[in-house]
Protein backbone atom coordinates (compact mmCIF):
# COMPACT_ATOMS: atom_id res chain seq x y z
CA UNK A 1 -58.80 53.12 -111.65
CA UNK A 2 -59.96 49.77 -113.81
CA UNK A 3 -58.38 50.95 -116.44
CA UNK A 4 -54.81 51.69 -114.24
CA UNK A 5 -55.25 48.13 -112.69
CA UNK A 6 -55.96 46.35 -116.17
CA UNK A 7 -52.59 48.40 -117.92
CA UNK A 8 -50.32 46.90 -115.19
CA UNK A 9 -52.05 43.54 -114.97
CA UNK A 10 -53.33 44.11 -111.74
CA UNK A 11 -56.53 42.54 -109.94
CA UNK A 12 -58.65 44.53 -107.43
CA UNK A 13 -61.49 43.30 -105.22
CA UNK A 14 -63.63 45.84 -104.64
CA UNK A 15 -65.25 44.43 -101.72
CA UNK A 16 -62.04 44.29 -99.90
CA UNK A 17 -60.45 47.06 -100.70
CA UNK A 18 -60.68 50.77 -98.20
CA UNK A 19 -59.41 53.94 -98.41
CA UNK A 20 -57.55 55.28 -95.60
CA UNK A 21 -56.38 59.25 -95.52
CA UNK A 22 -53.86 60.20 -92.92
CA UNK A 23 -54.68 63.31 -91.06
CA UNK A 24 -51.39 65.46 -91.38
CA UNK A 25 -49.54 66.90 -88.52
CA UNK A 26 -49.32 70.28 -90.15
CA UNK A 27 -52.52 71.95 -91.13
CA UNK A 28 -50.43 74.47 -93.32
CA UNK A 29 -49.99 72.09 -95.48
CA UNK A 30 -53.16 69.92 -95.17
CA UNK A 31 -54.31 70.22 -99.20
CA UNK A 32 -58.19 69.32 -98.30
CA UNK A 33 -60.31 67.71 -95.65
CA UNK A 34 -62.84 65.62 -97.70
CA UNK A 35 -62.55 63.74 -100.89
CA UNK A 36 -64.61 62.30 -103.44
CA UNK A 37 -65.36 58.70 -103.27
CA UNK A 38 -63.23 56.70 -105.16
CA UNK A 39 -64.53 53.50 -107.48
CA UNK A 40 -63.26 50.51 -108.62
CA UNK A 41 -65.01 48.63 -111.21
CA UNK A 42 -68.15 50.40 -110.37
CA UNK A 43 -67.52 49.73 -106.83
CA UNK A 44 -67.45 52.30 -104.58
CA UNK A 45 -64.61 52.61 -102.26
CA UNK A 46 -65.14 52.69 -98.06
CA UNK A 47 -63.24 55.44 -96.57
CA UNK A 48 -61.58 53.91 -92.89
CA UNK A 49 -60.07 55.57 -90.21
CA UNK A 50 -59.24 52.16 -89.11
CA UNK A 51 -58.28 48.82 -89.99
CA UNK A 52 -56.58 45.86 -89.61
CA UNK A 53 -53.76 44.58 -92.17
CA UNK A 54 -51.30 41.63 -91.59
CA UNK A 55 -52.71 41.41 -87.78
CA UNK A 56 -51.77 45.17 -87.13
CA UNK A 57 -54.01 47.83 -86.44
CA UNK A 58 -53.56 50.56 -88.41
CA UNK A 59 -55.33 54.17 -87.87
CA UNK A 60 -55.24 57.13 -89.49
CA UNK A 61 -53.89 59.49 -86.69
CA UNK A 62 -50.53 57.43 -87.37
CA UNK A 63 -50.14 56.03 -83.83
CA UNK A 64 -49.65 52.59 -82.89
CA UNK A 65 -51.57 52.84 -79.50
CA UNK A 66 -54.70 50.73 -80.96
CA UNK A 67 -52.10 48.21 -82.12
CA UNK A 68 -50.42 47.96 -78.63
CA UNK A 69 -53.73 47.55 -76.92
CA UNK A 70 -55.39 44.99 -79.43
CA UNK A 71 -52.05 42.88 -78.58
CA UNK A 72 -52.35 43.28 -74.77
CA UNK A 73 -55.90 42.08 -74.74
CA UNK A 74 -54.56 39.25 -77.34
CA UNK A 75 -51.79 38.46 -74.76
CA UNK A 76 -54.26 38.55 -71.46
CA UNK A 77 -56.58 36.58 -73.40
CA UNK A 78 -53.82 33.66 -73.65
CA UNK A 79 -52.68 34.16 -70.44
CA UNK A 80 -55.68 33.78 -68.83
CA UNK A 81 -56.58 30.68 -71.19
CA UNK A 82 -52.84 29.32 -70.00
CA UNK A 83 -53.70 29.64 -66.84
CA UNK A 84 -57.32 27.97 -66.59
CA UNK A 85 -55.65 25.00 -67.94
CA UNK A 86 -52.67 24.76 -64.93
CA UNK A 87 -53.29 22.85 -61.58
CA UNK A 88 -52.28 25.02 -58.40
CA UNK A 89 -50.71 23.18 -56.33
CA UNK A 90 -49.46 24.35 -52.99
CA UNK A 91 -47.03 23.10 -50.20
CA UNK A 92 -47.78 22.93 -46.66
């Protein structure tokens, strides 16, 4: 892959870079279940069957219910820090 990345100018860090494969609907037309480890620079590549990119969750089963949750604890965790900082106040 160095040699793909260097023809079209491309850097690659190899520390931050995964692998992710999708796990297809349709096992007819699945072509295999385990691949060889990919390397970049002599690095070899992590294979993920999560991760997070641009403050998404992304998983491989391509569903967005870790997403949705991660931002529902994200937006309890606010609320909750909103509402530590308010003074109840309450009429007689």
């Amino acid at each position: 892959m160095s040699v793909e990345t260097l023809a079209i100018d491309m850097n690659c860090n190899a520390q931050k870079t995964v692998c992710m494969v999708f796990q297809s609907k349709r096992r007819d037309r699945m072509i295999a279940g385990v691949f060889s480890l990919f390397m970049i620079g002599g690095h070899d590549i992590q294979f993920v069957a999560e991760l997070r990119h641009l403050g998404h969750v992304i998983n491989n089963n391509l569903t967005d219910n870790d997403d949705i949750n991660c931002e529902i604890r994200n937006m309890l965790m606010q609320t909750n820090i909103l509402c530590e900082g308010l003074v109840i106040v309450q009429c007689l």
